[in-house]
Protein backbone atom coordinates (compact mmCIF):
# COMPACT_ATOMS: atom_id res chain seq x y z
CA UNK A 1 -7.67 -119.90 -122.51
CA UNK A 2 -4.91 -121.89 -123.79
CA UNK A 3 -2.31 -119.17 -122.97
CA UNK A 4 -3.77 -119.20 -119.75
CA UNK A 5 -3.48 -122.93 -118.94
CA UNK A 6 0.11 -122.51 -120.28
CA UNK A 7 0.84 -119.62 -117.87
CA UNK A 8 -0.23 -122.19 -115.18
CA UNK A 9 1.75 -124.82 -115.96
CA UNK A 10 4.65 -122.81 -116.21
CA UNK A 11 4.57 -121.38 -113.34
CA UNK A 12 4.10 -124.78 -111.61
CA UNK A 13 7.02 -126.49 -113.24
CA UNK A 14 9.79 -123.56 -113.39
CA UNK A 15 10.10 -123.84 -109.81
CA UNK A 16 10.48 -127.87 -110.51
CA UNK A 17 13.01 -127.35 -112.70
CA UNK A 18 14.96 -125.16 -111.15
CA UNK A 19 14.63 -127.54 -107.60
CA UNK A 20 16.02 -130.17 -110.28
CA UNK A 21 18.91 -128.82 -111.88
CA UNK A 22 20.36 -127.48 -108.49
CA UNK A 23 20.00 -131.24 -106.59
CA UNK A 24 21.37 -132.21 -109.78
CA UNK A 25 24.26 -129.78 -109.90
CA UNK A 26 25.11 -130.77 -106.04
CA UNK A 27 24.75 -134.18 -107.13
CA UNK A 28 27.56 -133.63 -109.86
CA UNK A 29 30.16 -132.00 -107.08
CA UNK A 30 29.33 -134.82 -104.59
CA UNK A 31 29.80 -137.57 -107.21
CA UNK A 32 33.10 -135.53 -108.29
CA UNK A 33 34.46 -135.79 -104.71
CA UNK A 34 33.82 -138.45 -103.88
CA UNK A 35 35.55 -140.06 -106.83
CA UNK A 36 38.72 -137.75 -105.59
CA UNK A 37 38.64 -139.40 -102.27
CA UNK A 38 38.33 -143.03 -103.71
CA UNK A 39 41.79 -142.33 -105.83
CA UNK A 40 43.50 -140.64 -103.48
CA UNK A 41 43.43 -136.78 -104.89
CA UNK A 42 43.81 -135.17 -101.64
CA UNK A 43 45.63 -132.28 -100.58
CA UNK A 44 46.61 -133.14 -96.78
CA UNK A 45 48.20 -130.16 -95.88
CA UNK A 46 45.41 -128.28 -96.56
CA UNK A 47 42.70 -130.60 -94.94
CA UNK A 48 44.95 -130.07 -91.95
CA UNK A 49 44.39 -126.16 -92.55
CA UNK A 50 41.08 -126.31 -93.13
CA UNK A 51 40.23 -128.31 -90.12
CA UNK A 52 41.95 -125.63 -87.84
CA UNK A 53 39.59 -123.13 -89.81
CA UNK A 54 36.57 -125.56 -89.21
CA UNK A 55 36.93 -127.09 -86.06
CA UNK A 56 39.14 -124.98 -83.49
CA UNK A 57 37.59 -121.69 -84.85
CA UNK A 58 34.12 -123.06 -83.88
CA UNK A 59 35.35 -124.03 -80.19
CA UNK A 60 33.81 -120.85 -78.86
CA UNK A 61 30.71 -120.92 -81.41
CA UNK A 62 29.53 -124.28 -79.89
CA UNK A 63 31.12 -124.08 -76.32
CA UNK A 64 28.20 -120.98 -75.81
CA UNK A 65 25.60 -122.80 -77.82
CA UNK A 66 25.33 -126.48 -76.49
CA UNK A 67 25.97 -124.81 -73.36
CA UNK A 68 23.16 -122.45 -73.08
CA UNK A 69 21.49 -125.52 -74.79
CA UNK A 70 21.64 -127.85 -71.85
CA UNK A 71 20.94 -125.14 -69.09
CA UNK A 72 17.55 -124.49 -71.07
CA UNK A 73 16.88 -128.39 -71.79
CA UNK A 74 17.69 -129.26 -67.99
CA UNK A 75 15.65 -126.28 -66.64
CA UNK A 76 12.91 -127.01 -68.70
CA UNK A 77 12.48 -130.84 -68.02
CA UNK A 78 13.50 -130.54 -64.59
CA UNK A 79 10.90 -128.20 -63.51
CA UNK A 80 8.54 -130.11 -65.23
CA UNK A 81 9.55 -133.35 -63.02
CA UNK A 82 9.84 -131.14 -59.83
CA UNK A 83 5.81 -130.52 -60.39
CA UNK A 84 4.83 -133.88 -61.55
CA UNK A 85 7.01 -136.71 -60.21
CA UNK A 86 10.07 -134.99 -57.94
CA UNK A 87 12.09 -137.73 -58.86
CA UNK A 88 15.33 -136.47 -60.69
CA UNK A 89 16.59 -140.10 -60.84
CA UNK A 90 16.64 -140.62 -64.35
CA UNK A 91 16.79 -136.95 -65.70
CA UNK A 92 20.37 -137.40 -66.59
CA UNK A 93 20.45 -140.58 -68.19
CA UNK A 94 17.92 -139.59 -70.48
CA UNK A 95 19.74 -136.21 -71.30
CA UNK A 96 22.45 -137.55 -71.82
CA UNK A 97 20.90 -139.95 -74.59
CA UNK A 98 18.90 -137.26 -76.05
CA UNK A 99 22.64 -135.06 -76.89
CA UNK A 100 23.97 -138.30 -78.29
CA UNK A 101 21.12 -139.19 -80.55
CA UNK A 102 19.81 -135.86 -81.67
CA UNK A 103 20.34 -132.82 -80.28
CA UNK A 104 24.39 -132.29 -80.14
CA UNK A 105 25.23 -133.74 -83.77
CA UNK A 106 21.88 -131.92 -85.13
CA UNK A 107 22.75 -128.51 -83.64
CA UNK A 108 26.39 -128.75 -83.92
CA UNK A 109 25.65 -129.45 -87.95
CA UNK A 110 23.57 -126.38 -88.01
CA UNK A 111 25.96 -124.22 -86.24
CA UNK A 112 28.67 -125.54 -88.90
CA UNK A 113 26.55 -124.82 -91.87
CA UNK A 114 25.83 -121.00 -90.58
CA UNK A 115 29.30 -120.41 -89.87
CA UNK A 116 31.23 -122.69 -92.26
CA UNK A 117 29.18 -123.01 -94.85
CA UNK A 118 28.40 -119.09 -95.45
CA UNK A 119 32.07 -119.14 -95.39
CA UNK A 120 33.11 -121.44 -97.84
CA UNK A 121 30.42 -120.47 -100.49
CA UNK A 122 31.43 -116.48 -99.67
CA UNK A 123 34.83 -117.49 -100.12
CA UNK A 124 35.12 -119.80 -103.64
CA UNK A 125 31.99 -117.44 -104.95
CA UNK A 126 34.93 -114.62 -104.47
CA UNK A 127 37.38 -116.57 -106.33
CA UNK A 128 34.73 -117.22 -108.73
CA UNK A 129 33.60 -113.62 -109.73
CA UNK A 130 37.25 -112.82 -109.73
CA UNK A 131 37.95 -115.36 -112.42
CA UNK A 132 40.57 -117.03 -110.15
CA UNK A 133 38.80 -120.63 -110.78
CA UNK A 134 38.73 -120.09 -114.09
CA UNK A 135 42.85 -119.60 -113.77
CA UNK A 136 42.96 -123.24 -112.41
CA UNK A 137 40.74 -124.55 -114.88
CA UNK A 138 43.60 -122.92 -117.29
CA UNK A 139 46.18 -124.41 -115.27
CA UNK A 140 44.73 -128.20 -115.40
CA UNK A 141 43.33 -127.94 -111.85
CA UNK A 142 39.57 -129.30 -110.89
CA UNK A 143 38.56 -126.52 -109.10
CA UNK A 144 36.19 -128.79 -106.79
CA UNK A 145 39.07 -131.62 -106.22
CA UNK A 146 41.30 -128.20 -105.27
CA UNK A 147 38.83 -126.31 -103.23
CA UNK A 148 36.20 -128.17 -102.14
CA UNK A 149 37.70 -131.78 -101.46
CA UNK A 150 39.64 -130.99 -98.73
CA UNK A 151 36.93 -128.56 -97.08
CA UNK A 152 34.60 -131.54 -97.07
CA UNK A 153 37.32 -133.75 -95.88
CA UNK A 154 38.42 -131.69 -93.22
CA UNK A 155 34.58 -130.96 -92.04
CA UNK A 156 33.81 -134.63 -91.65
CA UNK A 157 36.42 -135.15 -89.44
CA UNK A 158 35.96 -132.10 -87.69
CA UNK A 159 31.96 -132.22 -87.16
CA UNK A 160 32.62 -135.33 -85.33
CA UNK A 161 35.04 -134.05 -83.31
CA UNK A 162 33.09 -131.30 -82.85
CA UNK A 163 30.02 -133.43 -81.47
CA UNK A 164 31.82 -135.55 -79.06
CA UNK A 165 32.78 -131.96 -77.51
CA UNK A 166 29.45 -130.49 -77.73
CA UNK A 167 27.72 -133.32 -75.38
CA UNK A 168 30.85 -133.08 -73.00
CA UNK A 169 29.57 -129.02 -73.00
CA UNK A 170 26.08 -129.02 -72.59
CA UNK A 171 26.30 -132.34 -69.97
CA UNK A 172 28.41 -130.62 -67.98
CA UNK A 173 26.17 -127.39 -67.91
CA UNK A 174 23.34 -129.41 -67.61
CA UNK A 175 24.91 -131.00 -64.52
CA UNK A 176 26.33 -127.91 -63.01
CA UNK A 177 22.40 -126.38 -63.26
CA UNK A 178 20.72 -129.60 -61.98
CA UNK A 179 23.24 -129.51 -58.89
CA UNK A 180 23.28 -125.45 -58.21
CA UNK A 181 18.70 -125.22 -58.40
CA UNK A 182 17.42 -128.50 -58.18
CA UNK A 183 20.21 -130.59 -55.64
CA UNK A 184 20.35 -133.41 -57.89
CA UNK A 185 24.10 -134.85 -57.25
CA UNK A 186 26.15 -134.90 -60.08
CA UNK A 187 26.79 -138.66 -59.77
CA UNK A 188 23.24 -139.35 -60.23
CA UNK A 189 23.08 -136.95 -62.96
CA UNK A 190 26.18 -138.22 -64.99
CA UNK A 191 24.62 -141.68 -65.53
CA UNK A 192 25.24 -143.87 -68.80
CA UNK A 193 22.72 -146.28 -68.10
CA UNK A 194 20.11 -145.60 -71.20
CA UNK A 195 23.13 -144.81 -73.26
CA UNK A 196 24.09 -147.87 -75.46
CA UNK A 197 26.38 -147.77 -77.92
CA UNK A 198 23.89 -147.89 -80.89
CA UNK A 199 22.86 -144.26 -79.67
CA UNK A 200 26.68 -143.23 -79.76
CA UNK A 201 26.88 -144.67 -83.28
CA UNK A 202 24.07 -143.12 -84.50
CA UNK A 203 24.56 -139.98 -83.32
CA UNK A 204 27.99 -139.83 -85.25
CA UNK A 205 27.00 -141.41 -88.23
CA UNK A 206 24.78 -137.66 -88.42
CA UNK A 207 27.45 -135.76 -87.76
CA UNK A 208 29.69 -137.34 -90.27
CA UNK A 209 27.21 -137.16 -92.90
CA UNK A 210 26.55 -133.61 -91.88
CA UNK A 211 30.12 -132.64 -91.81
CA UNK A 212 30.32 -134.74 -95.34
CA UNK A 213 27.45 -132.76 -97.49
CA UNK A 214 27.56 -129.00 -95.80
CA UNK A 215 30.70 -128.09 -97.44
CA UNK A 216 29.41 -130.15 -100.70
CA UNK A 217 26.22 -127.59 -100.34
CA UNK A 218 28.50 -124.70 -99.66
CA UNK A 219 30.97 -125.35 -101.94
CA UNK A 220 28.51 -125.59 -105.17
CA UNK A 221 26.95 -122.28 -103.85
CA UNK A 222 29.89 -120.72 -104.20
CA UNK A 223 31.02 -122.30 -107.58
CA UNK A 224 27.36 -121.06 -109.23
CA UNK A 225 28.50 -117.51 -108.20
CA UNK A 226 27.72 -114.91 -111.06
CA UNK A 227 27.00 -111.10 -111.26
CA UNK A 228 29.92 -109.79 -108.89
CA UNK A 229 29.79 -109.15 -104.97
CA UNK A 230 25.72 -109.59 -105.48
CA UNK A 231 26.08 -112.71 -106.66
CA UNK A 232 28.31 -113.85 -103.98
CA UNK A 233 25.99 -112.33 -101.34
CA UNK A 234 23.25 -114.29 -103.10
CA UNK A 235 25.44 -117.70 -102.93
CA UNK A 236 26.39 -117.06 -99.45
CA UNK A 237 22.57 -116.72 -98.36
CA UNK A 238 21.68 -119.81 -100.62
CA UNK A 239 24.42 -122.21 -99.09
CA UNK A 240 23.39 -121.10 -95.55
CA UNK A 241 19.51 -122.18 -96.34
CA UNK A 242 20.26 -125.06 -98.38
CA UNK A 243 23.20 -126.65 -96.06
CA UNK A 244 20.96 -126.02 -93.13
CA UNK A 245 18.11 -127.87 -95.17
CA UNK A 246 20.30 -130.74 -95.89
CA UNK A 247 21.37 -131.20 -92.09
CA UNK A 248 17.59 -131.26 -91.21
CA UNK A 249 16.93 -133.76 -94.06
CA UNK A 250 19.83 -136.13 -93.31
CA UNK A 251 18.99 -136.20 -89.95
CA UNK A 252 15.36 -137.14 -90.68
CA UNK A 253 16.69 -139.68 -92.85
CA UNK A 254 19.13 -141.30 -90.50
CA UNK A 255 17.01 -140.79 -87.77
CA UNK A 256 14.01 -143.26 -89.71
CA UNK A 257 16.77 -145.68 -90.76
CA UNK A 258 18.07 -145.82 -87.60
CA UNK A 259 14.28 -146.47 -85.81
CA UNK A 260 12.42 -148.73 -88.84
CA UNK A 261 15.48 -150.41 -89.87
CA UNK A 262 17.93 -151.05 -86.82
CA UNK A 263 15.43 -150.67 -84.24
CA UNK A 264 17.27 -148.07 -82.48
């Protein structure tokens, strides 16, 4: 009976412990960069390399996306209206709020952690396996001020960017579909009246954060790499769930701060 009840409870808390110690080992690389960004450690030339690697080699990735994105939302709303209330009037005011607030940061962040992320973690869980971060540990170097600081520096930047692009994208396919099948005039679709600059804020406060923890996520994945290209396989597929986790939980998070706290 005892050995039973023991069984239980271990089954109940291994999971808990191992949820634990992997928040707590993020927690360790985020406090560790973040400390290298306060003093300064940064290597520039590489954030510059790593945002062409982030953010111009995910042009295409989210031009397609938050394109297809706003054809479906438009479509979708639109012929709901058409049925109800065929007025089209404030369709693309409120569209346009909707991609600041939620849907282009949100879906941008995902897109970076599937594509970004699985790459970061495939590529330090490589360098891992292949005992090239243990050479810069023998050489003096902090592998997460040299590999992952940057990354994470060159991903908040670039998410944002990123963003700003991906409402320009799916407004402009939104507009082009609302003109070509429902004859609503692009001037009356392009309208900023419901967009205040509180949405605008908010919106990129997500994708900073975003851009700010998926490489964090990524990069840890990749540094707890063990058990050769398996292991890296295994890191890769555990920084794509847990980075796309995190972008669903920060934007939860910002999103209640943002409505019980501002009032947005």
């Amino acid at each position: 009976m005892n050995a039973r009840i023991g069984q239980g409870f271990g089954a109940v808390g291994a999971p808990v412990v191992a949820v634990w110690r992997h928040g707590w080992a993020i927690y360790s690389v985020f406090a560790q960069v973040v400390w290298a960004i306060v003093t300064g450690a940064i290597r520039w030339r590489e954030v510059v390399r790593q945002a062409y690697l982030i953010g111009n080699r995910s042009l295409f990735f989210i031009t397609v996306t938050l394109g297809f994105l706003g054809l479906i939302s438009v479509y979708q709303v639109a012929s709901q209206i058409q049925r109800i209330l065929p007025d089209f009037t404030m369709m693309g005011p409120a569209f346009i709020q909707l991609m600041w607030r939620e849907f282009a940061p949100t879906i941008t962040g995902l897109m970076v952690a599937t594509r970004v992320g699985s790459g970061i973690a495939a590529e330090i869980g490589s360098m891992v396996v292949t005992e090239q971060v243990d050479a810069l540990r023998m050489c003096n170097a902090d592998p997460v001020r040299y590999l992952i600081v940057p990354r994470t520096v060159a991903s908040a930047v670039m998410l944002v960017m990123l963003t700003i692009y991906a409402v320009f994208v799916a407004t402009l396919a939104g507009m082009a579909l609302a003109d070509v099948v429902f004859n609503v005039d692009p001037s009356t679709f392009v309208s900023f009246r419901l967009v205040t600059t509180a949405d605008v804020a908010l919106g990129l406060a997500k994708a900073l954060s975003y851009g700010f923890w998926i490489p964090i996520v990524a990069g840890q994945a990749g540094l707890s790499a063990t058990g050769g290209s398996a292991g890296v396989g295994w890191a890769t597929t555990r920084a794509v769930v847990s980075s796309s986790f995190a972008v669903i939980l920060l934007d939860f998070i910002i999103s209640g701060f943002g409505y019980v706290v501002l009032n947005l």
